[in-house]
Protein backbone atom coordinates (compact mmCIF):
# COMPACT_ATOMS: atom_id res chain seq x y z
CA UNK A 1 -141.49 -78.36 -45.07
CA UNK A 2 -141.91 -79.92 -48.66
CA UNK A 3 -138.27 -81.25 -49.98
CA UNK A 4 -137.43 -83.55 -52.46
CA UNK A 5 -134.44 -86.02 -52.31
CA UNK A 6 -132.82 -88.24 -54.88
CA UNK A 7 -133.69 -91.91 -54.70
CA UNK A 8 -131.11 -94.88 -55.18
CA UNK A 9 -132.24 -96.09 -58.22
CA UNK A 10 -130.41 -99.52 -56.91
CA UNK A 11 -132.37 -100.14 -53.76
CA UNK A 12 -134.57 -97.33 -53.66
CA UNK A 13 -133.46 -96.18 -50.59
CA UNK A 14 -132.42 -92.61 -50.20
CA UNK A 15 -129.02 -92.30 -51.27
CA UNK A 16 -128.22 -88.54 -51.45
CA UNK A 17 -129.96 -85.13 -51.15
CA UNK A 18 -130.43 -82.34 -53.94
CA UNK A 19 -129.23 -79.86 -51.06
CA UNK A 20 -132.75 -78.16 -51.40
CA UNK A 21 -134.03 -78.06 -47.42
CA UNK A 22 -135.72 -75.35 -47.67
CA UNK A 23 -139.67 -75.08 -48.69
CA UNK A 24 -139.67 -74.99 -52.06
CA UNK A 25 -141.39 -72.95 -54.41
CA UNK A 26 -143.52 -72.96 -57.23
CA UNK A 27 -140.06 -72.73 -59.89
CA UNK A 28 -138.22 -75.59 -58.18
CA UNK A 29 -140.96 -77.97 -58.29
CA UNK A 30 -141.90 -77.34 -61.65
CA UNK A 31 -137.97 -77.76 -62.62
CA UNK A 32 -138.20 -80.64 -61.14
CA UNK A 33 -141.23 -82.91 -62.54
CA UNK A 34 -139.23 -84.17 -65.23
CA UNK A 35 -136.86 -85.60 -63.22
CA UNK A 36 -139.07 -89.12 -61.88
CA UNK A 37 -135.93 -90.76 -59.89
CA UNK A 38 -137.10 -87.56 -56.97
CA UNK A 39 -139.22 -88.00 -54.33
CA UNK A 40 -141.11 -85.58 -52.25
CA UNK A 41 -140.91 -85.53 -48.78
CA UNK A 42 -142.29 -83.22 -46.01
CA UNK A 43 -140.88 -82.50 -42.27
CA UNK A 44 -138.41 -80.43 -40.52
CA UNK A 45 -134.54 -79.67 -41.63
CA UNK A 46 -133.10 -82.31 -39.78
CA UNK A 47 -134.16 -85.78 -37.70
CA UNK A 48 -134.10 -85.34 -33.52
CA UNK A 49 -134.29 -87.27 -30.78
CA UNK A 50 -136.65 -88.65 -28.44
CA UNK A 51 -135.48 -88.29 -24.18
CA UNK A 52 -133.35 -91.51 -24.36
CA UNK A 53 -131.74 -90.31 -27.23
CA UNK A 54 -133.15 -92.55 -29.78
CA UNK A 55 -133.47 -90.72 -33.73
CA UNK A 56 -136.83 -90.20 -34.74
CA UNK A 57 -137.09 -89.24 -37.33
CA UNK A 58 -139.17 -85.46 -38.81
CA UNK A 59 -139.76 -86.25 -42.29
CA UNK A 60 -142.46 -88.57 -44.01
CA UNK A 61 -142.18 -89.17 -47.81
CA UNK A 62 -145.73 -88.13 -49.49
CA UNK A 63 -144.97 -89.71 -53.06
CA UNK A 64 -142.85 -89.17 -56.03
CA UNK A 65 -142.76 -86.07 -58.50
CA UNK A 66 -144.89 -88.45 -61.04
CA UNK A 67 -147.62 -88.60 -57.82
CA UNK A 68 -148.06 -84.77 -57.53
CA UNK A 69 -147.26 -83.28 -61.55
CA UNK A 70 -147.71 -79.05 -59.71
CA UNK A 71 -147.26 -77.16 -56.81
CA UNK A 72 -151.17 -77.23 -55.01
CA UNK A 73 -151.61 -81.34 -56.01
CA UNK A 74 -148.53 -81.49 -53.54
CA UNK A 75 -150.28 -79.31 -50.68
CA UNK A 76 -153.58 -80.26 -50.99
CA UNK A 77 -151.95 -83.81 -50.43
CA UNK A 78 -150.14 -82.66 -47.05
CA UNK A 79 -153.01 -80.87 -45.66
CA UNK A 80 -154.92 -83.43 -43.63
CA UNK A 81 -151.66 -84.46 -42.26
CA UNK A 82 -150.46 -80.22 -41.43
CA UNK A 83 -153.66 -80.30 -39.86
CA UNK A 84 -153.14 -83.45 -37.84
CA UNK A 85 -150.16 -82.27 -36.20
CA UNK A 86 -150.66 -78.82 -35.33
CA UNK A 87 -153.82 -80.51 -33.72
CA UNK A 88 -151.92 -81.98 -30.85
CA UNK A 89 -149.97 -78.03 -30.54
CA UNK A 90 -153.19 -75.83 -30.32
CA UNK A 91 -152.82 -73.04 -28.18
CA UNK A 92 -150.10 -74.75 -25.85
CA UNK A 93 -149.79 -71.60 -23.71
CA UNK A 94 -153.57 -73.03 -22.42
CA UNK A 95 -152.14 -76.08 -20.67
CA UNK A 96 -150.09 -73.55 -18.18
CA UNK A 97 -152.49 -70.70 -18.01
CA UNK A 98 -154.20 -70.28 -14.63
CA UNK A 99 -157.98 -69.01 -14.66
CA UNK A 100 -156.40 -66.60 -11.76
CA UNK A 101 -154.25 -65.56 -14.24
CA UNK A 102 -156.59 -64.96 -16.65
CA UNK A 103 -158.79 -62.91 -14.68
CA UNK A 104 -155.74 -61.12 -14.04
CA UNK A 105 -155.74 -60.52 -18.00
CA UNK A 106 -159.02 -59.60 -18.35
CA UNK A 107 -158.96 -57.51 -15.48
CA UNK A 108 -156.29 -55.41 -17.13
CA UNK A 109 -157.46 -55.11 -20.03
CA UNK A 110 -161.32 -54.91 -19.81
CA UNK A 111 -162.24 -53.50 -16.27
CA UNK A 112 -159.54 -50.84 -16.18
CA UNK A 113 -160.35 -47.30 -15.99
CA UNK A 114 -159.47 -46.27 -20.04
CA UNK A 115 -162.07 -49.26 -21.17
CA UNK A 116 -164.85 -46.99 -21.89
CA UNK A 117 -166.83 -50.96 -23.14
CA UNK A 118 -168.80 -51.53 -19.78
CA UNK A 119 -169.85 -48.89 -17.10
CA UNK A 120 -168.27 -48.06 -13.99
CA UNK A 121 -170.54 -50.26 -12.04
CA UNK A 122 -170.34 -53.26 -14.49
CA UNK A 123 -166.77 -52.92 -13.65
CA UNK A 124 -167.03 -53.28 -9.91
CA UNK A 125 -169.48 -56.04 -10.06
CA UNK A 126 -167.35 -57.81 -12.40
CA UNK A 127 -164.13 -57.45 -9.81
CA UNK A 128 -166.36 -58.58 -6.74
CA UNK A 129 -167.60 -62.05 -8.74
CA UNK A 130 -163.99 -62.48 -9.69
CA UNK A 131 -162.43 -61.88 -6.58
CA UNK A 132 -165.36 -63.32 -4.03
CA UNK A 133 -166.39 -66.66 -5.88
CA UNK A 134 -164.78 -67.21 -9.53
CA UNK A 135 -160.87 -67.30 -8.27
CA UNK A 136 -161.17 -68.89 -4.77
CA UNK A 137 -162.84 -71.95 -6.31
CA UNK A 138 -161.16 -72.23 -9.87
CA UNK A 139 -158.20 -69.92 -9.69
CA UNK A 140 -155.26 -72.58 -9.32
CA UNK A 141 -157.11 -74.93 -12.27
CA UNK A 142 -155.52 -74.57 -15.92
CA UNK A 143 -157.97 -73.34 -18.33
CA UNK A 144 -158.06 -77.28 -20.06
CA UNK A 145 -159.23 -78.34 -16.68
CA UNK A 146 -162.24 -76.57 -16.15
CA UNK A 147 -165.40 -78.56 -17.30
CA UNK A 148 -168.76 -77.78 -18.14
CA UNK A 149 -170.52 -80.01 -15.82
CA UNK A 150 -167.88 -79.10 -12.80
CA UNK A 151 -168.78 -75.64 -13.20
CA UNK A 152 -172.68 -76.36 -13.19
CA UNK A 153 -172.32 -78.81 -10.23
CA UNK A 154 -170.72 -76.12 -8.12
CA UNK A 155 -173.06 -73.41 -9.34
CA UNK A 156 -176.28 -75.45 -7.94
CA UNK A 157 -174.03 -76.04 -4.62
CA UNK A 158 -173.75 -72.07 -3.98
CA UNK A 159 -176.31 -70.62 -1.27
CA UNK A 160 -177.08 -67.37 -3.45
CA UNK A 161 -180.18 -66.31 -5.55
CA UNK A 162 -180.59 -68.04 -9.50
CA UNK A 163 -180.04 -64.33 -10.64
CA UNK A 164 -176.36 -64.11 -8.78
CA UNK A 165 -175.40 -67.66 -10.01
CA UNK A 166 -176.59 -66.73 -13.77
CA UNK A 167 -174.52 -63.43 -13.26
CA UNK A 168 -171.51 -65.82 -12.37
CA UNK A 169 -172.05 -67.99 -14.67
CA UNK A 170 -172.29 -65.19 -17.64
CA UNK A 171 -168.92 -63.95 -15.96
CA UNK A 172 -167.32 -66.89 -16.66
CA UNK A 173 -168.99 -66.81 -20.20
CA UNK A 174 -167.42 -63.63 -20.88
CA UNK A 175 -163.78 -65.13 -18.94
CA UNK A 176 -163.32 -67.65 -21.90
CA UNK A 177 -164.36 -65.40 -24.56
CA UNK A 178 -161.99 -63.14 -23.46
CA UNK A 179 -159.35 -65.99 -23.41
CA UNK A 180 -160.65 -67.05 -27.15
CA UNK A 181 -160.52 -63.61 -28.46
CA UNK A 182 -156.63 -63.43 -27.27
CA UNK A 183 -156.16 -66.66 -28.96
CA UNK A 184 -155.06 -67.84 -25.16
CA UNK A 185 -157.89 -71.03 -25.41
CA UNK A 186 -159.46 -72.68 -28.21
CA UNK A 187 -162.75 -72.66 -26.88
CA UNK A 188 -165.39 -72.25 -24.40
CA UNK A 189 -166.80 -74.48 -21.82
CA UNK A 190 -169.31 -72.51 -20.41
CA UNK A 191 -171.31 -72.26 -23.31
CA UNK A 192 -172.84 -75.64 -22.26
CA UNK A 193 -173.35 -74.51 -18.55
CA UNK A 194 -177.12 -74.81 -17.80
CA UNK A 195 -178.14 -72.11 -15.05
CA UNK A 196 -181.66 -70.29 -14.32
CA UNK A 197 -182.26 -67.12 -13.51
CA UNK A 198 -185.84 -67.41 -12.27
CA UNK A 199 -186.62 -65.29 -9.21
CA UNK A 200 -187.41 -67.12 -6.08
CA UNK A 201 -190.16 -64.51 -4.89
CA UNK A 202 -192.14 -61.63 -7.67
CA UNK A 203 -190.16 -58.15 -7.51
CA UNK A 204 -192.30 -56.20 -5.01
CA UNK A 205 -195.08 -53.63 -5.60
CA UNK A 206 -196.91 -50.87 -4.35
CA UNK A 207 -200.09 -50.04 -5.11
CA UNK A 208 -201.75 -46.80 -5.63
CA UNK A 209 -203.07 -46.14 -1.94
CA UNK A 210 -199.61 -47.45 -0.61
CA UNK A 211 -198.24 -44.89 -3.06
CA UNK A 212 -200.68 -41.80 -1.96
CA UNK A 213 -200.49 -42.80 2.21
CA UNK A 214 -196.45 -42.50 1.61
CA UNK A 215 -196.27 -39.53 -0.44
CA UNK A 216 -198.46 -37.38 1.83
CA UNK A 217 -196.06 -38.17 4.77
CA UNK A 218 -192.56 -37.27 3.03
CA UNK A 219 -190.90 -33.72 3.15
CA UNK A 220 -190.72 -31.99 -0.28
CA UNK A 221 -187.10 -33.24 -0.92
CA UNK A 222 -188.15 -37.12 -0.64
CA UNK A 223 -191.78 -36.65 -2.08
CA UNK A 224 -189.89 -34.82 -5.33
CA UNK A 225 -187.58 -37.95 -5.89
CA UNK A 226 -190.34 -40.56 -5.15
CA UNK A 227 -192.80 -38.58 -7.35
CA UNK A 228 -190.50 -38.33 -10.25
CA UNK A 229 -189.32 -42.34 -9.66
CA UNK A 230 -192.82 -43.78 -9.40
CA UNK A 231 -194.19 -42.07 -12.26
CA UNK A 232 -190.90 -41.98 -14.83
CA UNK A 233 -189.53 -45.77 -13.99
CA UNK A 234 -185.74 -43.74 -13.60
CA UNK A 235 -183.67 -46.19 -12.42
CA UNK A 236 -181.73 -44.97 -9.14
CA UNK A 237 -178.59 -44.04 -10.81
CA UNK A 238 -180.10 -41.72 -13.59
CA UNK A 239 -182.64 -40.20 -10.74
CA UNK A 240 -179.67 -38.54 -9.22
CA UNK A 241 -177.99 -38.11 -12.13
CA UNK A 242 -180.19 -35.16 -13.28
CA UNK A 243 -178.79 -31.91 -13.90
CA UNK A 244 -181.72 -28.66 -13.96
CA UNK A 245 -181.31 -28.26 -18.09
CA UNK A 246 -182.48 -32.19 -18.85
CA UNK A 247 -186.00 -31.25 -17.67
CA UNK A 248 -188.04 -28.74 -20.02
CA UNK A 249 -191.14 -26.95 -18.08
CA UNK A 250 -192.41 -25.95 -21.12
CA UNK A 251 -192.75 -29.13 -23.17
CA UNK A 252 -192.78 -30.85 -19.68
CA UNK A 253 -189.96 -33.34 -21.01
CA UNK A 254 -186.57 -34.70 -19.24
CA UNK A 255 -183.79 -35.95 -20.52
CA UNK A 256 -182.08 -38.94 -19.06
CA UNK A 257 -178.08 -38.26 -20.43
CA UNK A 258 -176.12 -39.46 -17.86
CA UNK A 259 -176.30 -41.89 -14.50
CA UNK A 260 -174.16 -41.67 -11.33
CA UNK A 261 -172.81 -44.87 -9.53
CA UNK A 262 -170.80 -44.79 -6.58
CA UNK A 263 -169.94 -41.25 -7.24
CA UNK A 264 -168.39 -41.58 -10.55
CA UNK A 265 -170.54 -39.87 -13.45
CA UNK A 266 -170.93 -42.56 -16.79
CA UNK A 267 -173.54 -42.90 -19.68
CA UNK A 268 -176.74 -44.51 -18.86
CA UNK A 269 -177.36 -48.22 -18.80
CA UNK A 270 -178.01 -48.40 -22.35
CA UNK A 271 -178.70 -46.15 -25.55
CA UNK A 272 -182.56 -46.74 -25.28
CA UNK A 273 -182.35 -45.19 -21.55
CA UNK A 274 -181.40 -41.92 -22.98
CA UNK A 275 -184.60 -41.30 -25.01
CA UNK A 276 -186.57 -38.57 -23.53
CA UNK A 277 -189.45 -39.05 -20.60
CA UNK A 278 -192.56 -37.38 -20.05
CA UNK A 279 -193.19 -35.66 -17.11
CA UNK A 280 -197.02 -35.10 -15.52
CA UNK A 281 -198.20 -31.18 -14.55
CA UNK A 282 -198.19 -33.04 -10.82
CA UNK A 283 -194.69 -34.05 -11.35
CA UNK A 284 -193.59 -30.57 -13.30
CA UNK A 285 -195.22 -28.34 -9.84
CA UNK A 286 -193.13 -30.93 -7.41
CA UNK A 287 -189.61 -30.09 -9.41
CA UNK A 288 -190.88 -26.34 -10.07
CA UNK A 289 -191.47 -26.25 -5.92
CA UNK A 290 -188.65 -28.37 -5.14
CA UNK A 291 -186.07 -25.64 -7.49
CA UNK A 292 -187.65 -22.71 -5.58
CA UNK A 293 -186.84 -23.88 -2.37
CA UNK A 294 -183.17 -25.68 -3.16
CA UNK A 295 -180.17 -23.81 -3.05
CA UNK A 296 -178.36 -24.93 -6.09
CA UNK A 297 -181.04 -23.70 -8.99
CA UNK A 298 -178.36 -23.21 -12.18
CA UNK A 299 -178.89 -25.06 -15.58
CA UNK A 300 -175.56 -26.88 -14.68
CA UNK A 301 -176.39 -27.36 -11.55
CA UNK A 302 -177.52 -31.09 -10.11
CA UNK A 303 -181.38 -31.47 -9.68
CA UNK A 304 -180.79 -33.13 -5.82
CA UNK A 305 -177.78 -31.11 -5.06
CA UNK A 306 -176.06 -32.19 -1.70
CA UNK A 307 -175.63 -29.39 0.43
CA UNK A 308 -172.81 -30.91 2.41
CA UNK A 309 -170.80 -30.61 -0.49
CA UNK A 310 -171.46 -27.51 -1.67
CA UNK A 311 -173.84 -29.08 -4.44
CA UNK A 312 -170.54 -30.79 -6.15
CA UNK A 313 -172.32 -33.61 -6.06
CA UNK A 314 -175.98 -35.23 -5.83
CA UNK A 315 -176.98 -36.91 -2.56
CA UNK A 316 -176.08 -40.26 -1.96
CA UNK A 317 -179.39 -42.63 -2.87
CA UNK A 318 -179.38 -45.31 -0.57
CA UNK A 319 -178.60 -42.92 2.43
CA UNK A 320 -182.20 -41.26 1.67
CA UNK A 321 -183.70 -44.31 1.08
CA UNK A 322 -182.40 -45.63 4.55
CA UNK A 323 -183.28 -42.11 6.68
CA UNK A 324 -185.75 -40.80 5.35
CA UNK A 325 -188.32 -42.62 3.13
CA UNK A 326 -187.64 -46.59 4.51
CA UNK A 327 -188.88 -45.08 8.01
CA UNK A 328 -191.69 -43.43 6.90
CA UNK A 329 -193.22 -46.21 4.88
CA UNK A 330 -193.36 -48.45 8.51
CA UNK A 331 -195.18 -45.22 9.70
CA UNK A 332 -197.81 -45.89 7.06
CA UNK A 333 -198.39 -49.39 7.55
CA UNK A 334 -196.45 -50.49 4.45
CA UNK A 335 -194.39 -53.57 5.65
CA UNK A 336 -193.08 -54.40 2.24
CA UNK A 337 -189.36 -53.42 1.82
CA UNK A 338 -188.88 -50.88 -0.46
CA UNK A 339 -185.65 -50.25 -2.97
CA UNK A 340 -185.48 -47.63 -5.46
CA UNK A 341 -186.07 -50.22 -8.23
CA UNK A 342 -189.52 -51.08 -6.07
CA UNK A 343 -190.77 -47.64 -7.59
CA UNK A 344 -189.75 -48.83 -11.41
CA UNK A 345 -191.44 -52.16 -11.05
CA UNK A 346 -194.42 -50.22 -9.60
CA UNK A 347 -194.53 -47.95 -12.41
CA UNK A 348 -194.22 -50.69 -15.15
CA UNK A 349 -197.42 -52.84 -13.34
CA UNK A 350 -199.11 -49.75 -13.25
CA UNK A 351 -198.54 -49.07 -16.88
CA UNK A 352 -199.97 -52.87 -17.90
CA UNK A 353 -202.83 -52.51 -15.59
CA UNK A 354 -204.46 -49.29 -17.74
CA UNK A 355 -203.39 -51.53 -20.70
CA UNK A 356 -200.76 -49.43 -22.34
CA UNK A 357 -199.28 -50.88 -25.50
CA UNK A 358 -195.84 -53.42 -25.53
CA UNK A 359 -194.52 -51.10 -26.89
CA UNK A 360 -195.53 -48.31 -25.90
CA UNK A 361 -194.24 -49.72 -22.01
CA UNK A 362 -191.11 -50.64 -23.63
CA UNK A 363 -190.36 -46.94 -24.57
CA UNK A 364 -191.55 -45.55 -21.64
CA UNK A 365 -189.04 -48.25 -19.38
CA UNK A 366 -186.32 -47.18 -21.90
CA UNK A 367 -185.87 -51.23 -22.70
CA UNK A 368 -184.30 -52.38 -25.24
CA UNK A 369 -186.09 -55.55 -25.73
CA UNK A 370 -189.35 -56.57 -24.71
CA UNK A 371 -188.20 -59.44 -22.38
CA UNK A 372 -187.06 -57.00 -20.01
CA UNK A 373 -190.25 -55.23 -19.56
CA UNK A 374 -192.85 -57.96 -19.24
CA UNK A 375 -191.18 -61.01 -17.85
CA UNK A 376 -188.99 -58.72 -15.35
CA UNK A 377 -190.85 -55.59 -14.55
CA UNK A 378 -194.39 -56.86 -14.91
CA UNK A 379 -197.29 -58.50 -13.12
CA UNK A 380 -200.67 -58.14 -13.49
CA UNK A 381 -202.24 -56.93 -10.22
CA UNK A 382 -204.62 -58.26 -8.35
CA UNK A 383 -208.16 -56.71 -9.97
CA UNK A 384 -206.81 -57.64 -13.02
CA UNK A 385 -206.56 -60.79 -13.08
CA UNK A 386 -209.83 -61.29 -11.50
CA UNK A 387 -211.53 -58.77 -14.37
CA UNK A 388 -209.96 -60.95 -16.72
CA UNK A 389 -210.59 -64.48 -15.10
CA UNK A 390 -214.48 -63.62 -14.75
CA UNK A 391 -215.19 -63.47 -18.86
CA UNK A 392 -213.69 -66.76 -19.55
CA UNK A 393 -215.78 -68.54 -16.70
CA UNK A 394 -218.95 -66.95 -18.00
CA UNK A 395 -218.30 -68.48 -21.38
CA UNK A 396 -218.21 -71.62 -19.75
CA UNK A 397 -221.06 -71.51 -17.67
CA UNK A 398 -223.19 -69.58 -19.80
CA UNK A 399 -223.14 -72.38 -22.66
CA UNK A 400 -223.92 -75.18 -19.91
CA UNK A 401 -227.06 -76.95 -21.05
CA UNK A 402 -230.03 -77.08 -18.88
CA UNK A 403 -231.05 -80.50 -17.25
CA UNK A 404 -234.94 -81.69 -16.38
């Protein structure tokens, strides 16, 4: 508060007050230059007391009205010092705030059921990191209390793959930014939190003879899904999320609108996944023999229908991953363990092997950056690398000059 009080002009102590406490304004400080036996100070309405109930005293005078001659010389001259105080007062609901309680914030507001921000299954893996690993170790610790190299000591201690500690770590990321954005924390610790994601083992291929031995040996139903996953690069959730008018026999085309995850029907991952896919004649004959022989066959109806339900729903992927095609691939000879994302790394390798464009790949893999689809998805097979190993050698050896 800027206030001005009437010096003694004796002893030049304060010896009485104007009676104006309260901020003043541009009019009563301009009233007042001419009057030099005022001083201005700044500070609150009255003086308190410390705990032993000593005065201290609120108010600091900044200089007289011949210092400061208009209203912005005087607050230009009490900014540093504004800022200096409310320095030691930022956010002070930080220094009792909980990180449980703050997950319990940003559980309410972010993960709940009318944020439409993140998917259904971003949800539930965000609630399992908070509840498994982020809030037993740092829940009782106030948000001041949590450092950077704390957190990145105990993330190197955890027995779990780089990929899960990066998604914990990212968690947390998102945590404090949540807490910034409510003005609940001034800032973010885990910005400085150094964590890998590198893979401890390549994603897992098959290759094309792998591919044929295990399609010949699976009933329509299972060769249809594998067919369409190995050749499209669907991810698992939009495979089953198929309905019969996405795919066009005509133009042989699908549309990938929608994904299913743990029964509950969202958008797909991103906007790039929704950009059509073509489909091979092979692949067009599988669907056009697998719709023949289902029982749900409408344009609303869903492309792997489950029976058991009356074709309400699609069938549940892992459960004919686990029965049906896991089983079969030991009967083959293929000891590799196979996922449904095995089929979408397959298909990107493939792609880079008959050296399809970046970006033509990208498209295909619905990506929206080109990370994604060659450091993730892609590795040069085998063949390749020989075919492209050999050239460079033969420049060398070529060029070597003959000795006699």
């Amino acid at each position: 508060m800027i206030s001005e009080e009437r010096r003694d002009t004796d002893g030049g102590g304060v010896a009485g007050s104007t009676g104006l406490r309260l901020p003043l304004t541009r009019e009563q400080l301009e009233s007042a230059v001419a009057m030099s036996n005022f001083a201005l100070t700044v500070g609150s309405l009255s003086d308190g007391h410390d705990q032993d109930g000593y005065s201290v005293c609120r108010k600091r005078v900044i200089g007289t009205i011949e210092d400061y001659s208009d209203y912005e010389a005087a607050h230009r001259s009490i900014s540093n010092l504004i800022a200096k105080v409310n320095s030691a007062n930022r956010c002070p609901a930080s220094h009792s705030l909980t990180v449980a309680r703050l997950c319990n914030h940003f559980e309410q507001r972010e993960l709940g059921s009318t944020n439409l921000w993140r998917s259904y299954a971003a949800k539930k893996c965000y609630a399992v990191y908070l509840r498994r690993w982020i809030v037993p170790q740092w829940g009782d610790y106030e948000l001041g209390n949590v450092k950077t190299i704390e957190v990145e000591s105990w993330l190197r201690r955890l027995h779990l793959a780089k990929s899960s500690c990066a998604k914990i770590r990212n968690l947390m990321y998102v945590l404090f930014n949540h807490a910034c954005r409510y003005e609940l924390f001034d800032h973010n610790p885990i910005s400085l939190v150094r964590q890998g994601s590198k893979r401890r083992t390549p994603p897992i291929v098959l290759t094309p003879v792998e591919i044929n031995e295990l399609l010949d040996q699976l009933a329509l139903r299972e060769r249809t899904v594998v067919l369409l996953a190995v050749s499209t690069g669907l991810r698992q959730s939009e495979l089953f999320g198929l309905k019969w008018f996405d795919i066009d026999f005509e133009l042989k085309t699908m549309s990938a609108t929608r994904s299913i995850a743990c029964g509950v029907v969202g958008p797909c991952k991103t906007e790039s996944s929704q950009k059509p896919v073509p489909l091979d004649p092979h692949v067009a004959d599988s669907l056009a023999n697998w719709k023949a022989s289902c029982r749900y066959r409408k344009p609303g109806d869903w492309v792997f229908a489950s029976a058991r339900h009356r074709g309400r729903t699609p069938y549940w992927g892992p459960a004919i991953l686990r029965k049906y095609i896991q089983p079969v691939a030991r009967q083959v000879g293929i000891e590799k363990w196979i996922g449904w994302h095995t089929f979408r790394h397959t298909y990107s390798t493939l792609l880079r092997s008959v050296g399809t464009e970046f970006k033509v790949m990208q498209e295909l893999l619905r990506h929206s950056s080109f990370r994604s689809t060659l450091d993730i998805y892609t590795q040069a097979i085998t063949p390749a690398k020989h075919a492209a190993h050999a050239p460079v050698m033969s420049l060398v050896f070529d060029s070597k000059p003959e000795f006699r």
